[in-house]
Structures are given as C-alpha cells and as structure tokens.
N, C-alpha and C. Protein backbone atom coordinates (compact mmCIF):
# COMPACT_ATOMS: atom_id res chain seq x y z
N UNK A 1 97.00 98.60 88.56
CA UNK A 1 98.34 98.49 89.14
C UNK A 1 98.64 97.02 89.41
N UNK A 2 99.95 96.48 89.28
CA UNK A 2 100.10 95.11 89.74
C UNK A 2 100.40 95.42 90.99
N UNK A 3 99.84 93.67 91.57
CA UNK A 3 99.62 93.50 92.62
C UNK A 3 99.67 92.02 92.78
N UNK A 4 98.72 91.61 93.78
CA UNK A 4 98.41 90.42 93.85
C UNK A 4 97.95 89.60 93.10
N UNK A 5 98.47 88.46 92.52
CA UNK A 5 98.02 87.40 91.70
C UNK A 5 97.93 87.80 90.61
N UNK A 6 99.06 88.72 89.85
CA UNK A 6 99.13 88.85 88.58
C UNK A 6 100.83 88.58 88.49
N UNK A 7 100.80 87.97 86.97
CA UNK A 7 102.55 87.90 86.69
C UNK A 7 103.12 88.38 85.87
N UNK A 8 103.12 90.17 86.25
CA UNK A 8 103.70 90.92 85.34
C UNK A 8 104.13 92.12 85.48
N UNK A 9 104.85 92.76 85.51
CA UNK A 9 105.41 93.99 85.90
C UNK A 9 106.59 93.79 87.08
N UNK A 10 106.54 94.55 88.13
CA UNK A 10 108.00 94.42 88.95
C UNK A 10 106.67 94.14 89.96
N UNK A 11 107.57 93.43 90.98
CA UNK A 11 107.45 92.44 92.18
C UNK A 11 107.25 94.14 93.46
N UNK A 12 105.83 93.93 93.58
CA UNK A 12 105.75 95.08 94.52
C UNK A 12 105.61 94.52 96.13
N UNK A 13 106.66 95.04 96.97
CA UNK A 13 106.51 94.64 98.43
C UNK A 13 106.04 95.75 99.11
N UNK A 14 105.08 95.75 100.05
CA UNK A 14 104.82 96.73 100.88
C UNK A 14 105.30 96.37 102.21
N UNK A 15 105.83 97.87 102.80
CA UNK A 15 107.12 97.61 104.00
C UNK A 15 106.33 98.76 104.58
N UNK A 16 105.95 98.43 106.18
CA UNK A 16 105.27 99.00 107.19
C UNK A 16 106.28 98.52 108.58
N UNK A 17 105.43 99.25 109.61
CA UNK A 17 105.57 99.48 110.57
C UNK A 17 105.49 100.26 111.65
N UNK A 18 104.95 100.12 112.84
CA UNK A 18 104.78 100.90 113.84
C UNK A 18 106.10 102.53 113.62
N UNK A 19 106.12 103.22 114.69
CA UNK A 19 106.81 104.54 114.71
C UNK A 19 108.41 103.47 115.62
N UNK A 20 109.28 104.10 114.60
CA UNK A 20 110.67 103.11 115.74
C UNK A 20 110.49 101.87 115.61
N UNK A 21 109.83 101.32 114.86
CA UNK A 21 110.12 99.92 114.63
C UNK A 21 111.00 99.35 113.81
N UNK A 22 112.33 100.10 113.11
CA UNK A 22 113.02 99.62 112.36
C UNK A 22 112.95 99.12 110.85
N UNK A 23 112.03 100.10 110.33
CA UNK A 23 111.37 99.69 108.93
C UNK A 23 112.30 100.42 108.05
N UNK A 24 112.98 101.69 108.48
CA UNK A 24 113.93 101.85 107.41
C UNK A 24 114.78 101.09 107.57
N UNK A 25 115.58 100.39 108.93
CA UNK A 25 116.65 99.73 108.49
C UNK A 25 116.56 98.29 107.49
N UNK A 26 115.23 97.99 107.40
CA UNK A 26 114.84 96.69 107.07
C UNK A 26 114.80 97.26 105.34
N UNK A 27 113.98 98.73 104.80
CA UNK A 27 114.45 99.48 103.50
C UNK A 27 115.80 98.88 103.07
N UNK A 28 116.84 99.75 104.33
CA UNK A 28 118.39 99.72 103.75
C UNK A 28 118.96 98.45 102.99
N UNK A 29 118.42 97.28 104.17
CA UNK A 29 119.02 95.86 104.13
C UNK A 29 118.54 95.65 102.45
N UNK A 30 117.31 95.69 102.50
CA UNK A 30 116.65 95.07 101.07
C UNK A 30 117.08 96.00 99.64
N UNK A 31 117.44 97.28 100.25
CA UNK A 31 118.16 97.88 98.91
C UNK A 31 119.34 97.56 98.39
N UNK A 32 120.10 96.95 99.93
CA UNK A 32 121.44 96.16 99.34
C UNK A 32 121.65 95.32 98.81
N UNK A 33 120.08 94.03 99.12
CA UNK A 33 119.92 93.31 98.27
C UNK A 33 119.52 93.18 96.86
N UNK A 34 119.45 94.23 96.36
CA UNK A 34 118.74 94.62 94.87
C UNK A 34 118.02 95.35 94.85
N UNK A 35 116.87 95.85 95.78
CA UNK A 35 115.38 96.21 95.51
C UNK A 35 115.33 98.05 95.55
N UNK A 36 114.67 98.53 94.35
CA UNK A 36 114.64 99.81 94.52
C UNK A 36 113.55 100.20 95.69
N UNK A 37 113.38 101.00 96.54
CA UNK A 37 113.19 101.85 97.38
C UNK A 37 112.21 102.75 97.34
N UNK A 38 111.21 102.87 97.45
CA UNK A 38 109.70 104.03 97.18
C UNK A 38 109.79 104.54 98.29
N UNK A 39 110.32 105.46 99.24
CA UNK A 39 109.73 106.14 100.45
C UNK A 39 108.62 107.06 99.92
N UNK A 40 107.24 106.23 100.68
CA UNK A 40 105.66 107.11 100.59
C UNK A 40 105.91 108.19 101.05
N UNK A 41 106.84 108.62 102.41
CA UNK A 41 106.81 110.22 102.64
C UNK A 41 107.58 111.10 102.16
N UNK A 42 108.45 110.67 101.07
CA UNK A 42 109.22 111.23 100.04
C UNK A 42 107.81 111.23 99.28
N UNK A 43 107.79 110.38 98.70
CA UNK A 43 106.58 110.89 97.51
C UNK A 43 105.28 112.05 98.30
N UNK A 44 105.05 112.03 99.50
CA UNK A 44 103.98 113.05 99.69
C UNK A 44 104.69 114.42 100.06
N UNK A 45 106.50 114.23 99.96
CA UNK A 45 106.92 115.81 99.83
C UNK A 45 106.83 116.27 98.54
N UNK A 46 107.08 115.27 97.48
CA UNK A 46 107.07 115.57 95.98
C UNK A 46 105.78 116.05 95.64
N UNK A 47 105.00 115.59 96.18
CA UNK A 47 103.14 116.36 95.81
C UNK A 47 102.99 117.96 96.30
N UNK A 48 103.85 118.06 96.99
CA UNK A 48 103.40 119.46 97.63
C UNK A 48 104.56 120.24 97.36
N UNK A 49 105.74 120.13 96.23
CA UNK A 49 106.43 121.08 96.23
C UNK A 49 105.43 122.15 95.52
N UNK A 50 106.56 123.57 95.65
CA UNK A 50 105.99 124.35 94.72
C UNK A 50 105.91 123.96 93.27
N UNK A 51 104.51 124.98 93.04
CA UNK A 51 104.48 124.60 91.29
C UNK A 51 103.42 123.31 91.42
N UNK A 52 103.63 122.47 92.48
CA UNK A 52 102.49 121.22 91.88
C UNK A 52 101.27 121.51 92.22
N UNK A 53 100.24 120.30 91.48
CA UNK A 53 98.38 120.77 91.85
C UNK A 53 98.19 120.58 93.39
N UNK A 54 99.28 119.78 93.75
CA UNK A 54 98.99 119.28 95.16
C UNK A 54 98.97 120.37 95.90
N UNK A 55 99.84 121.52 96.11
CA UNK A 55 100.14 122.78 97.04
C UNK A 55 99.24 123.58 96.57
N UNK A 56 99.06 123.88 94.91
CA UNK A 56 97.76 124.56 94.42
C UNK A 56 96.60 124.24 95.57
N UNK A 57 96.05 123.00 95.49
CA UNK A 57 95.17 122.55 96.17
C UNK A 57 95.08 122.68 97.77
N UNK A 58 96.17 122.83 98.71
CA UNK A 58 96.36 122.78 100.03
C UNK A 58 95.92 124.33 99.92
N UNK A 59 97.17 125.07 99.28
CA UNK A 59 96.73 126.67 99.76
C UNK A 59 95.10 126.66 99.57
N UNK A 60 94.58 126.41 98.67
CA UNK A 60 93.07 126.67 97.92
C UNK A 60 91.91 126.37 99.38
N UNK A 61 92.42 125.28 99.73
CA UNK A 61 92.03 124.86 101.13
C UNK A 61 92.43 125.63 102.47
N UNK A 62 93.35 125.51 102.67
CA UNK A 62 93.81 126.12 103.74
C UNK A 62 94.52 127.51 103.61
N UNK A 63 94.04 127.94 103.11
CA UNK A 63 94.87 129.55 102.41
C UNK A 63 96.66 129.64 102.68
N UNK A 64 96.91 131.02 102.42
CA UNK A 64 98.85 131.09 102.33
C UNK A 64 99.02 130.79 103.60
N UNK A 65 98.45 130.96 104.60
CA UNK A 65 98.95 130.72 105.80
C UNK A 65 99.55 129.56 106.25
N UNK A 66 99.69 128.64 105.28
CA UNK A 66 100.56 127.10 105.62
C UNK A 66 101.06 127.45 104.35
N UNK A 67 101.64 128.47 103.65
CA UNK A 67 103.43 128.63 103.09
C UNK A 67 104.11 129.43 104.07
N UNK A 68 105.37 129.30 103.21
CA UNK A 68 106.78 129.97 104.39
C UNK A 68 107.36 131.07 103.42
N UNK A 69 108.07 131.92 104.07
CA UNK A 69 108.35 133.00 103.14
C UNK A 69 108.46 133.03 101.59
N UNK A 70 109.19 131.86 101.32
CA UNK A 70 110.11 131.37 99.93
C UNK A 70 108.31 130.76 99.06
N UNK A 71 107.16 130.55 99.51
CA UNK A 71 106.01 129.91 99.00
C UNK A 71 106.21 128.41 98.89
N UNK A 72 106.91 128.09 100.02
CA UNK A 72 106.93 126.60 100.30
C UNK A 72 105.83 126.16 101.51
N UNK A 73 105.94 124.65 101.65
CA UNK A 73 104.75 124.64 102.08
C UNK A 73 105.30 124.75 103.93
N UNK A 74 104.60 125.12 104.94
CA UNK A 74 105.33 125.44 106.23
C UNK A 74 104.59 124.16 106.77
N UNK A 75 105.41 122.85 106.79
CA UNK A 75 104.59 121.77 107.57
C UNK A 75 104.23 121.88 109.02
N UNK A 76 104.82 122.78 109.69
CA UNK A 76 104.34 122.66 111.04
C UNK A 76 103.15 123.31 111.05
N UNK A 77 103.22 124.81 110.21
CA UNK A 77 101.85 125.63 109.89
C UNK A 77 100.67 124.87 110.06
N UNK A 78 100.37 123.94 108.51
CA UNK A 78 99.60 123.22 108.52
C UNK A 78 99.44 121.69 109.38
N UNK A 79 99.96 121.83 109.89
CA UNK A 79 100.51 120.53 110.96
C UNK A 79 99.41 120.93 112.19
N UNK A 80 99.34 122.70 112.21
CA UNK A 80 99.02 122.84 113.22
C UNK A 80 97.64 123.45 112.91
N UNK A 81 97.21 123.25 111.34
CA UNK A 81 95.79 123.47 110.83
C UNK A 81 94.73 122.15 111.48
N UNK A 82 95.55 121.08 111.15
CA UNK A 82 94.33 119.68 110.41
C UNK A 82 94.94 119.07 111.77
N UNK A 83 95.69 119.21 113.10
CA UNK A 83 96.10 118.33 114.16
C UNK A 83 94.75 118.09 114.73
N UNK A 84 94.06 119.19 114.78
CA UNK A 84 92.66 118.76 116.25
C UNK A 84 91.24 119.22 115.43
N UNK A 85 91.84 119.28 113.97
CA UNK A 85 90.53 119.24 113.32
C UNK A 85 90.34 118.02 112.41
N UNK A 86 89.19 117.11 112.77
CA UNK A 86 89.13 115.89 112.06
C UNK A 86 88.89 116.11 110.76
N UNK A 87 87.96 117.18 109.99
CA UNK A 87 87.41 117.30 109.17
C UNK A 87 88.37 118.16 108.09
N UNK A 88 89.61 119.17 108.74
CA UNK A 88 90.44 119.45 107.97
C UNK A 88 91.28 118.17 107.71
N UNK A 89 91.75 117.67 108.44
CA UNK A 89 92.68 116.36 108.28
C UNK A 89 92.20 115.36 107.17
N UNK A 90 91.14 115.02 107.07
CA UNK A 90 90.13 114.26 105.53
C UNK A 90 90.54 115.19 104.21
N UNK A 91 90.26 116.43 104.77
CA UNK A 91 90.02 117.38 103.47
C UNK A 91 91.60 117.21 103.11
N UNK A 92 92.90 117.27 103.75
CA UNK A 92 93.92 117.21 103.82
C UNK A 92 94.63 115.84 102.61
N UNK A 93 93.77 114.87 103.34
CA UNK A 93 94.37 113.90 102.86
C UNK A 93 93.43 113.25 101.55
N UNK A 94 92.23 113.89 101.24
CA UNK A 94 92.04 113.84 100.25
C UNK A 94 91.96 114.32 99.00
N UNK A 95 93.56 115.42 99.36
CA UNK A 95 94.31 116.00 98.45
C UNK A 95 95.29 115.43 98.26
N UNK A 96 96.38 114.76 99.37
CA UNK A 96 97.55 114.42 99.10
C UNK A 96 97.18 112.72 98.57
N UNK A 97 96.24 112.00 99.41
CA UNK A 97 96.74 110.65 98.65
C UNK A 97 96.62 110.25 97.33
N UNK A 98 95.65 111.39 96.34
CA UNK A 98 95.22 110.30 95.24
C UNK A 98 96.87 110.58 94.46
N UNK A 99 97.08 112.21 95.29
CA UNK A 99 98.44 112.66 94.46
C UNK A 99 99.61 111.61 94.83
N UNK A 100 99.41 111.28 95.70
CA UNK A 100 100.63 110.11 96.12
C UNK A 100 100.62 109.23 94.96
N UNK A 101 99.17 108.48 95.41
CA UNK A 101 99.03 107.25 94.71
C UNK A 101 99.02 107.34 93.19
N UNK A 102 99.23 108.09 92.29
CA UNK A 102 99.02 108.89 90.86
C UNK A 102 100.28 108.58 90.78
N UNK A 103 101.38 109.47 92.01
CA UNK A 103 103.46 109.40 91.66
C UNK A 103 103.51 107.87 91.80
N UNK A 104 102.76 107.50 92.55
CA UNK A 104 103.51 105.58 93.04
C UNK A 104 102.84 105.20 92.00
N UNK A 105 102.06 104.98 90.85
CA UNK A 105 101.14 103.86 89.80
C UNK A 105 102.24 104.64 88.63
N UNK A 106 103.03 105.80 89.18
CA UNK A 106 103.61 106.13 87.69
C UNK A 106 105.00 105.40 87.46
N UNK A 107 105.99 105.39 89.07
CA UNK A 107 106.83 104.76 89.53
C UNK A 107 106.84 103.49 88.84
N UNK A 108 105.48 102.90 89.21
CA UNK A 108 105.55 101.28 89.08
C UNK A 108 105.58 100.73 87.43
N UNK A 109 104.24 101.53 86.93
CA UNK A 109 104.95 101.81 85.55
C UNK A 109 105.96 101.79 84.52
N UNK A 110 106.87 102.50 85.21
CA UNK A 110 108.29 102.81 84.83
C UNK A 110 109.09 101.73 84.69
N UNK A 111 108.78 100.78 85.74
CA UNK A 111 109.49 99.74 86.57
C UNK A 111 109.58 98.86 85.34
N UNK A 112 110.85 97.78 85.33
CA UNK A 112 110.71 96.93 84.50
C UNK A 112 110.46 95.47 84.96
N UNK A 113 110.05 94.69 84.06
CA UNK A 113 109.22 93.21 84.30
C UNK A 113 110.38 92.63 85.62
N UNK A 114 110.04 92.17 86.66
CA UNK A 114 110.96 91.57 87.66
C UNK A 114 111.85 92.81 88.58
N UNK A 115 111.65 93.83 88.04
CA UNK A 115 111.86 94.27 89.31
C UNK A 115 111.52 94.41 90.52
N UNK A 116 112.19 94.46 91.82
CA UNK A 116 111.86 94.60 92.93
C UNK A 116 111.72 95.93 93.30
N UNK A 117 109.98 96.55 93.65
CA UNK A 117 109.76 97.69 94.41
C UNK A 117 109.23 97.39 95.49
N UNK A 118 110.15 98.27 96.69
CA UNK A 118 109.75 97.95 97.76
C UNK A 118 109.33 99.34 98.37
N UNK A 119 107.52 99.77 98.69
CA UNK A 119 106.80 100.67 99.07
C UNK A 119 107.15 100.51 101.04
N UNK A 120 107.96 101.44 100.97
CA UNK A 120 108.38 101.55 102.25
C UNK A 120 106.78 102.84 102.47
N UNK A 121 105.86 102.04 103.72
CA UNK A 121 104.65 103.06 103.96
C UNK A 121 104.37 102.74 105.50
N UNK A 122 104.65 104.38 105.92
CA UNK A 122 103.55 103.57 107.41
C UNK A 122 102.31 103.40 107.52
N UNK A 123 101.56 104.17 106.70
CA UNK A 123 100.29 103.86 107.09
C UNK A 123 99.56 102.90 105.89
N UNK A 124 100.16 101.78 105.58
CA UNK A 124 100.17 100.97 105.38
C UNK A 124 98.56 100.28 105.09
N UNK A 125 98.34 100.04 106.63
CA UNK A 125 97.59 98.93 107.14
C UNK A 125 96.31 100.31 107.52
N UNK A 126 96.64 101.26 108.48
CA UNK A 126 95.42 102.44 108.67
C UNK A 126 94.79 102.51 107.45
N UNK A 127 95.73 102.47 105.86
CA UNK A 127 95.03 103.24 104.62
C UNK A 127 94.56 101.64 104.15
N UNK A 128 94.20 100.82 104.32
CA UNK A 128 93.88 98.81 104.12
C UNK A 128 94.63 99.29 102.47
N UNK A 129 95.99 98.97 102.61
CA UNK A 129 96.66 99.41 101.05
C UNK A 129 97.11 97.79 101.27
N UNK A 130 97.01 96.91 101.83
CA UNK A 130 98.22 95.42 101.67
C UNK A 130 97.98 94.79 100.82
N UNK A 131 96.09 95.01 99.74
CA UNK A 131 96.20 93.95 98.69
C UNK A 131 96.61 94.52 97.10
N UNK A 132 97.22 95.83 97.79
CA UNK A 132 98.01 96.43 96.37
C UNK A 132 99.21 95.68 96.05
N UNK A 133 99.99 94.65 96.93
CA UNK A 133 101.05 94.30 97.20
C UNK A 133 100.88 92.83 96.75
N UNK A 134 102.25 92.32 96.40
CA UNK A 134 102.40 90.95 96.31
C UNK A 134 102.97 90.44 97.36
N UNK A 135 103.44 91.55 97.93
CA UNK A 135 104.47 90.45 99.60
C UNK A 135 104.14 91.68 100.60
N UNK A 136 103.88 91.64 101.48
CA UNK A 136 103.94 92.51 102.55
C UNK A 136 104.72 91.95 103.90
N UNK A 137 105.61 93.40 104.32
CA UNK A 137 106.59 93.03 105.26
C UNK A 137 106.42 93.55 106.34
N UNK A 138 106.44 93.44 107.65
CA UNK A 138 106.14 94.23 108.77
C UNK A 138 107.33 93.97 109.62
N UNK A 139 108.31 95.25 109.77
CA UNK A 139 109.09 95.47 110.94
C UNK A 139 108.14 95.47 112.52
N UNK A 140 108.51 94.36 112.83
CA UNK A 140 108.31 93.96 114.26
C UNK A 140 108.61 94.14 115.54
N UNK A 141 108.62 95.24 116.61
CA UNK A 141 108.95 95.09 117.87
C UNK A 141 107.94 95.60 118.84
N UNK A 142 108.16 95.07 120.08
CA UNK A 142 107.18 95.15 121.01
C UNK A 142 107.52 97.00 121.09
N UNK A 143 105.82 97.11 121.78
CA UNK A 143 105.63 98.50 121.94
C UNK A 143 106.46 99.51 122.66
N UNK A 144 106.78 98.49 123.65
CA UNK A 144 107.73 99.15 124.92
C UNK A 144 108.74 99.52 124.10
N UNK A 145 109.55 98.92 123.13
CA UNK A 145 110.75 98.55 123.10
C UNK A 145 110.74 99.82 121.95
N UNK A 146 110.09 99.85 120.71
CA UNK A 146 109.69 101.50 119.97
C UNK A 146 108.96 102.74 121.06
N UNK A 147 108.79 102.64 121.98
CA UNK A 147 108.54 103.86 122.90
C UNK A 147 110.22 104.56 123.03
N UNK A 148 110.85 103.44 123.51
CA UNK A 148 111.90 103.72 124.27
C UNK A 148 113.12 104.23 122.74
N UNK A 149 112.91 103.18 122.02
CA UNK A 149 113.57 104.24 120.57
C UNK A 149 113.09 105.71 120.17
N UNK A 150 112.22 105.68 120.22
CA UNK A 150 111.36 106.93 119.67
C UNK A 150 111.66 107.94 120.66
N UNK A 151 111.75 107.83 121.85
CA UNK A 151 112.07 108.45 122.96
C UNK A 151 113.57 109.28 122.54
N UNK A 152 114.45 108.03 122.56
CA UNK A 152 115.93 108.26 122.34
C UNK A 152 116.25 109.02 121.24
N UNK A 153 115.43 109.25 120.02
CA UNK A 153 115.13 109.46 118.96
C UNK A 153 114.69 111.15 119.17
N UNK A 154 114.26 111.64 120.23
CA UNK A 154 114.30 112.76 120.36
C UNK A 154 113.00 112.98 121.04
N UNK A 155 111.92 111.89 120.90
CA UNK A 155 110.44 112.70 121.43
C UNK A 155 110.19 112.69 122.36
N UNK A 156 109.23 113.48 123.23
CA UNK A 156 108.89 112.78 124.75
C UNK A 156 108.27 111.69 125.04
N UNK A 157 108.21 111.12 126.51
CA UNK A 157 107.81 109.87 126.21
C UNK A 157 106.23 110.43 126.02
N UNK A 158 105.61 111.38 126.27
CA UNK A 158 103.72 111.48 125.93
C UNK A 158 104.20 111.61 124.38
N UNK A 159 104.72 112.13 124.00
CA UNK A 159 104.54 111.70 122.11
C UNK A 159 104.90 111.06 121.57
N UNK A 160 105.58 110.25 122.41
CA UNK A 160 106.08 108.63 121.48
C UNK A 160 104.76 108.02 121.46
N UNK A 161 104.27 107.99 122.77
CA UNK A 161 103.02 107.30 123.53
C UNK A 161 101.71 107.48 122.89
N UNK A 162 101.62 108.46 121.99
CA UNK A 162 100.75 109.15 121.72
C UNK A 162 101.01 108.56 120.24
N UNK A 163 101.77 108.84 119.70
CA UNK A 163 102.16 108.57 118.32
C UNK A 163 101.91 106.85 118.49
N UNK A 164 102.58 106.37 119.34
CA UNK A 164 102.03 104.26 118.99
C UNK A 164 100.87 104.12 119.30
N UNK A 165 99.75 104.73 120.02
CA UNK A 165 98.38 105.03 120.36
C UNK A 165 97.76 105.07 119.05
N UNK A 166 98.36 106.20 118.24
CA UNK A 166 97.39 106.49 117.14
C UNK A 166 97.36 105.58 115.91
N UNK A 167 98.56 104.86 116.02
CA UNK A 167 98.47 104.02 115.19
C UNK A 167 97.71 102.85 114.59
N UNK A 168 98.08 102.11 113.94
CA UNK A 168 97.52 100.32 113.98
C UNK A 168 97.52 99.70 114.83
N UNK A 169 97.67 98.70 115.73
CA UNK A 169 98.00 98.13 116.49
C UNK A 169 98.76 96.81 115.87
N UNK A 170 99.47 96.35 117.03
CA UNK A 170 100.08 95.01 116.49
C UNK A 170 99.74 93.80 115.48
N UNK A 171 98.47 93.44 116.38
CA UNK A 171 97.51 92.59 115.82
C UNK A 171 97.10 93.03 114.40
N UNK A 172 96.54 94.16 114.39
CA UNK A 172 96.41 94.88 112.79
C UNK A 172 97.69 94.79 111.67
N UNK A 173 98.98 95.00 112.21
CA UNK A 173 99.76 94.65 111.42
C UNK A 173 100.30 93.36 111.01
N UNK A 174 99.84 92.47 112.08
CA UNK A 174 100.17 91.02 111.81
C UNK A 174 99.50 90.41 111.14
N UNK A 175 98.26 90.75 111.05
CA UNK A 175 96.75 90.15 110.29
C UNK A 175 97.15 90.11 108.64
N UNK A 176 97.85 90.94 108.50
CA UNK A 176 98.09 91.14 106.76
C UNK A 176 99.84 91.14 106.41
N UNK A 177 100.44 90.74 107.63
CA UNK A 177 101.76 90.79 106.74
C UNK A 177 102.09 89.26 106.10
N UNK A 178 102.57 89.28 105.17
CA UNK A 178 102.98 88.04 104.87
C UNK A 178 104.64 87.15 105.60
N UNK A 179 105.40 88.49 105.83
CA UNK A 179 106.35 88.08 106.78
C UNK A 179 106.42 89.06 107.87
N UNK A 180 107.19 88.67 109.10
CA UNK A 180 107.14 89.65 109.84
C UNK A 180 108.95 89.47 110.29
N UNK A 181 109.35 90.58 110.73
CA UNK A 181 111.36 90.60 111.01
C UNK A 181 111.03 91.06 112.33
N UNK A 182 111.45 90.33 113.21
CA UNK A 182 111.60 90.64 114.49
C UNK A 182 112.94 91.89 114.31
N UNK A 183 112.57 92.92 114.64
CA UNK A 183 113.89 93.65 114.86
C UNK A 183 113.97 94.42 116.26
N UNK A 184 113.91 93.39 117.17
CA UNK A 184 113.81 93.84 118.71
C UNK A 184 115.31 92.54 118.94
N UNK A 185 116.23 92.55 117.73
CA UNK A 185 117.33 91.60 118.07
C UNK A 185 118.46 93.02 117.09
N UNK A 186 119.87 92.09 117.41
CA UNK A 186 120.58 92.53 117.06
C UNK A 186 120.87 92.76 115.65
N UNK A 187 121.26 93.01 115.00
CA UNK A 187 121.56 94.24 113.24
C UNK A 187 122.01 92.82 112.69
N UNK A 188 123.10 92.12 113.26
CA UNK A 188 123.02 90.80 112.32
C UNK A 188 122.20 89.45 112.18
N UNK A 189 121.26 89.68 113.40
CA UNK A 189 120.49 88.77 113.15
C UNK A 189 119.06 89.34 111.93
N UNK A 190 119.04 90.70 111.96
CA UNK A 190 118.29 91.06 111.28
C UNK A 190 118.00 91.43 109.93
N UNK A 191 120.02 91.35 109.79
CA UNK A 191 120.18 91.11 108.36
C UNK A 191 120.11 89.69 107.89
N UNK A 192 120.53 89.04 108.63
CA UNK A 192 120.00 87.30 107.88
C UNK A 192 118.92 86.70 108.02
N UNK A 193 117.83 87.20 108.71
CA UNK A 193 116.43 87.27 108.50
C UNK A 193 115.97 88.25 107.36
N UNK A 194 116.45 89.16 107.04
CA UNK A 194 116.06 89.75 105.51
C UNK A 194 116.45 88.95 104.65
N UNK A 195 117.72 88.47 104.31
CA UNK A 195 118.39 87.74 103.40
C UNK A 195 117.81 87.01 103.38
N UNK A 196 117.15 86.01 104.39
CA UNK A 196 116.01 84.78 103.83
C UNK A 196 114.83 84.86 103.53
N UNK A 197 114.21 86.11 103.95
CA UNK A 197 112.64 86.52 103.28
C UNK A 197 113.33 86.83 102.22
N UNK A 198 114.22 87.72 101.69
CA UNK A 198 114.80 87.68 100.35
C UNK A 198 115.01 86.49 99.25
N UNK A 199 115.53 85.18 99.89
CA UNK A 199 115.71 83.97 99.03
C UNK A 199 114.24 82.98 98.86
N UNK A 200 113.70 83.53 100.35
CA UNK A 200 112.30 82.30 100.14
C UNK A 200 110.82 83.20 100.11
N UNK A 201 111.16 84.26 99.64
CA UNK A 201 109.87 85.04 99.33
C UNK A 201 109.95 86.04 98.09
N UNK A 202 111.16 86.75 97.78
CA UNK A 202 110.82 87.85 97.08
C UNK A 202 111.80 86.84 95.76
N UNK A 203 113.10 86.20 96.07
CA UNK A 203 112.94 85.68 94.71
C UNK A 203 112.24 84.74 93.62
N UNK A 204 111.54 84.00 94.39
CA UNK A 204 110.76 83.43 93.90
C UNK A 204 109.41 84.18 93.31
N UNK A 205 108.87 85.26 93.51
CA UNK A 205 108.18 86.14 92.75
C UNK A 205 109.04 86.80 91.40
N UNK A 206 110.03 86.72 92.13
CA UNK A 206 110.66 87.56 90.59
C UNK A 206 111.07 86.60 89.36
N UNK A 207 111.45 84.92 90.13
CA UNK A 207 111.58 84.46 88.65
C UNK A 207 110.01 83.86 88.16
N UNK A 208 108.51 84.21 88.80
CA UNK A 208 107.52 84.10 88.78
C UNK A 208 106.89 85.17 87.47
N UNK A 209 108.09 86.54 87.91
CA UNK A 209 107.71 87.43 86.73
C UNK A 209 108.64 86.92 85.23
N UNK A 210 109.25 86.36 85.04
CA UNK A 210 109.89 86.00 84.44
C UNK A 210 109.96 84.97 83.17
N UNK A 211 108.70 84.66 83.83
CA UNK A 211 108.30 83.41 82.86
C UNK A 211 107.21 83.73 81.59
C-alpha cells in the first residue's frame, strides 16, 4: 500500500481523533477542498452487510443471535456480546479489520496518481496504523471540552467519560500527528487552519506525486 516515502499513487492522509473532537468537521472542510473521504466506520458497515464473508464469519462466531429479524447484523446484540468479554472483542476484531483493511488497499488502488485520500479513523493511533500514511492529522481539543460535546451530543456524562478513558490519550495522539487543528476555536478559524495544512502540507505531496 502507499504510504510513507513512496511517490506514487494518491496522497494518503490519516484523520483521527479523540470521541467529539471535531474530526468529521475537519473530513467536511478537506472534502471541500478536493480530497475524497474514506470513513473507516463506513467501511466496517460494508464488511458486515448481508451476503459478505465478514457477517458469514461474525454469525460463525457468535451465532444468529447478533442478527435482527431481516438477517442483518443487530449491533447492539453483538455490542452486547464482545463489551465485557476481552477475548470475544479480539475474536471480533480479528474478523472485521483484515476485512476493513482488504476494502481500504482496494479503495486506494482505485485511486488515481495525486489523488487526495483522506482515511478519516478513530482508532487510528490504538491500531499504530500512522505509518500507513503520508500526512497524519489530529483534530485537537482538550478533554473537558469533548466531554462536554459528547455530553450535548446525547451521552451521559459516565459514557462520555468512559468513552475518552478508553481511548488514546492526548500525548499518544500528538506523538504521531504530523499536524494537529486546534478545534476548541471557532468554525472559521478552523477552516483557515485546514486551508493552510492544505497549501503547506497536502499540496505539496500531491505535486510530489506528480513528477
């Protein structure tokens, strides 16, 4: 797969971030700027529709009891298989990622020389995926400040709390991003901080592919 320190194929950015940290809006901004769009948890619904090996494989594991009437998959079902079992949760995910990562190497593939793909992923930095990437981006805000979104956002505050707990931590995401967007500011300051990681980071990879 391209990645780092090769000059060929489309310009892959990996886009992370804590829970409520503003990583889709930082998606939106950069799709307006040109860049097509990979949502990783779109691609891990595409592994498990019906019909694919991926759901083959979950039921096979976890029997019908995580489908829903129609033989779709019931995410809370299994949500509520692999939550407090460590060892289902592995078995879990070492069904869905290679299937992920199989749709994303086919994606990229596809892609033509200089394009911009931008792997919008949260778990990013948990799965050490940043040296698949030529640029890595990390939506930035203090913890407090994604509690209190995530909150507003619908969860309680023990599962917001719980959910930024389980995560990376700050430091972990800063260690490997190549830029970071403060988005604990206002929507236009955060669009002209994209627009310039856009002019002094991602185009210059693309006329890099170009040559």
């Amino acid at each position: 797969m391209t990645g780092r320190g090769t000059g060929a194929g489309p310009v892959l950015v990996g886009l992370t971030g804590g829970i409520a940290s503003g990583k889709s809006t930082l998606a939106r901004m950069l799709a307006e700027l040109g860049a097509q769009v990979v949502d990783a948890d779109a691609l891990a619904r595409e592994v498990l529709e019906p019909g694919t090996p991926g759901l083959a494989a979950v039921v096979d594991r976890f029997g019908t009891g995580v489908l829903d009437a129609a033989g779709s998959l019931d995410r809370a079902a299994l949500a509520g298989v692999v939550f407090s079992d460590e060892a289902a949760r592995r078995d879990l995910e070492g069904i869905v990622h290679p299937a992920v990562g199989a749709r994303f190497a086919a994606v990229v593939a596809a892609a033509a020389t200089g394009t911009v793909l931008v792997h919008d992923v949260p778990l990013l930095v948990e799965n050490g995926l940043a040296p698949r990437y030529d640029l890595v981006v990390v939506a930035d805000a203090p913890a407090d400040v994604r509690l209190e979104r995530a909150v507003a956002r619908g969860l309680s505050r023990e599962q917001a709390a719980a959910r930024i707990a389980a995560q990376a931590s700050d430091a972990d995401r800063r260690a490997v991003a190549d830029v970071l967007v403060d988005t604990d500011v206002d929507v236009v300051t955060t669009r002209d901080a994209v627009a310039e990681l856009w002019r002094t980071h991602v185009l210059p990879l693309v006329a890099d592919r170009g040559r």
